[in-house]
Protein backbone atom coordinates (compact mmCIF):
# COMPACT_ATOMS: atom_id res chain seq x y z
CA UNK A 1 -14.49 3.51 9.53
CA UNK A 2 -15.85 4.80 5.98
CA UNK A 3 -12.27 6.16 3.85
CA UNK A 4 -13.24 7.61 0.43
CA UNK A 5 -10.12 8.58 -2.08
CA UNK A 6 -11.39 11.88 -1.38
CA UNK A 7 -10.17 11.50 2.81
CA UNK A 8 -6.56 11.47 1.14
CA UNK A 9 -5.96 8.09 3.14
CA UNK A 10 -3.24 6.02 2.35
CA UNK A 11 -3.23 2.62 3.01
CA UNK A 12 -0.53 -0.21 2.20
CA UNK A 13 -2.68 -2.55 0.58
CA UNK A 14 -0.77 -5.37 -0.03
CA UNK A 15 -1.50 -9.52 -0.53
CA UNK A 16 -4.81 -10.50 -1.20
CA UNK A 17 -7.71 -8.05 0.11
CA UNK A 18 -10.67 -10.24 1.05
CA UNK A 19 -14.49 -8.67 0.45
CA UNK A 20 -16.68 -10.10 3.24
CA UNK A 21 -20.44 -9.25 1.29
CA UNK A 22 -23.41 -9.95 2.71
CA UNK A 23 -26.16 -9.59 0.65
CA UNK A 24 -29.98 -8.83 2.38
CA UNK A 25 -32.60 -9.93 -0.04
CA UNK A 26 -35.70 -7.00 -0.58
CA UNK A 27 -37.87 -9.69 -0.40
CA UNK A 28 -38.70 -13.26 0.30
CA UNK A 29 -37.90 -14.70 -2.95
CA UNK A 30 -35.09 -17.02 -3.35
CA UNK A 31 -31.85 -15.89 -4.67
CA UNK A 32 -28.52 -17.93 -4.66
CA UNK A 33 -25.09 -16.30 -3.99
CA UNK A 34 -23.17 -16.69 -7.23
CA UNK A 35 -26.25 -14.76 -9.23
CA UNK A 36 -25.45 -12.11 -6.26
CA UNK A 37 -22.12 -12.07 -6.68
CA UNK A 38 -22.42 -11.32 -11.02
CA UNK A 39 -24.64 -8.72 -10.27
CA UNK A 40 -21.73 -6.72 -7.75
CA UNK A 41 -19.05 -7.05 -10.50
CA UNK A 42 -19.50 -2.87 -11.49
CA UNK A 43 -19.13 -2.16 -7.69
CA UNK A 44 -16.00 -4.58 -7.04
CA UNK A 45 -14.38 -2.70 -9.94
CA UNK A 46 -15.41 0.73 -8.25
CA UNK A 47 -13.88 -0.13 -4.82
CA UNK A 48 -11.01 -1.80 -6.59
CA UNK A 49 -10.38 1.55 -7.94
CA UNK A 50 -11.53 3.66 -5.50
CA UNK A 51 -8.39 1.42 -3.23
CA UNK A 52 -6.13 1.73 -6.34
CA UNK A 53 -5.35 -2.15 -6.74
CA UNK A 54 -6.01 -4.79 -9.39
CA UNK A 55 -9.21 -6.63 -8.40
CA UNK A 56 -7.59 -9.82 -9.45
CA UNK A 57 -6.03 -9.34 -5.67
CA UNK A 58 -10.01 -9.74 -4.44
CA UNK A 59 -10.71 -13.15 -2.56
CA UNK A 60 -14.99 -13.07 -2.26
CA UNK A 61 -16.57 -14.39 1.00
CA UNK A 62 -20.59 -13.84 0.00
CA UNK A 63 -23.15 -15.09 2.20
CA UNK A 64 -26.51 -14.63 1.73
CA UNK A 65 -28.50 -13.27 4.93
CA UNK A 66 -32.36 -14.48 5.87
CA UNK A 67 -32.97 -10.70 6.99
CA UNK A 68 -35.40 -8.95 4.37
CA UNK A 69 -34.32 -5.26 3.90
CA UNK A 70 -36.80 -3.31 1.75
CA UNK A 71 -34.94 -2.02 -1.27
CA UNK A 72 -32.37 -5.09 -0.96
CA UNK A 73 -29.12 -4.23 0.62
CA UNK A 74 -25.17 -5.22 0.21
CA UNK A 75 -23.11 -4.48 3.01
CA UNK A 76 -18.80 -5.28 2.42
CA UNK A 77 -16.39 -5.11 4.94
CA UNK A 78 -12.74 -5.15 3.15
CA UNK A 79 -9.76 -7.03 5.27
CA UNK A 80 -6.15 -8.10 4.28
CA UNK A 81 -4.49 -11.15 5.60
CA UNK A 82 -2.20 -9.06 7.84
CA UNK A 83 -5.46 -7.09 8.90
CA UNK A 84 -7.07 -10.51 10.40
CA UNK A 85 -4.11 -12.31 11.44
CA UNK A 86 -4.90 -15.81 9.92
CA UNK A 87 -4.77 -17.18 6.44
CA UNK A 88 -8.51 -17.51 5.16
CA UNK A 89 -9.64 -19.98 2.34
């Protein structure tokens, strides 16, 4: 499901809100995960706001996919703790 602030959605976002990113390289260069992860800090900020909560709340869970997708792609999947029903570290 894709909400935008536009959708008028509400959700109860409470606890920490974990950002599942996986990161497809465009190309078979090597790139390492934390270099990644500087590089998304403008779009953290945007979903932070676009969810209305302090990113400080954000607990990152990058992995770095093998899969070459021309252009380089990022695809995050947002969860709370409640959401997956287990405590992740």
């Amino acid at each position: 499901m894709v909400l935008t602030r536009n959708s008028g959605a509400k959700i109860d976002w409470h606890g920490d809100i974990h950002l599942f990113i996986d990161f497809y390289p465009p190309d078979r260069r090597r790139y390492d995960d934390d270099n990644l992860s500087s590089r998304l800090k403008s779009g953290r900020d945007g979903v932070a706001d676009a969810l209305g909560v302090d990113d400080k709340r954000f607990r990152a869970h990058p992995y770095l996919r093998d899969d070459v997708r021309p252009g380089g792609e990022v695809v995050l999947r947002i969860a709370t703790t409640e959401i997956l029903g287990v405590e992740v570290i």
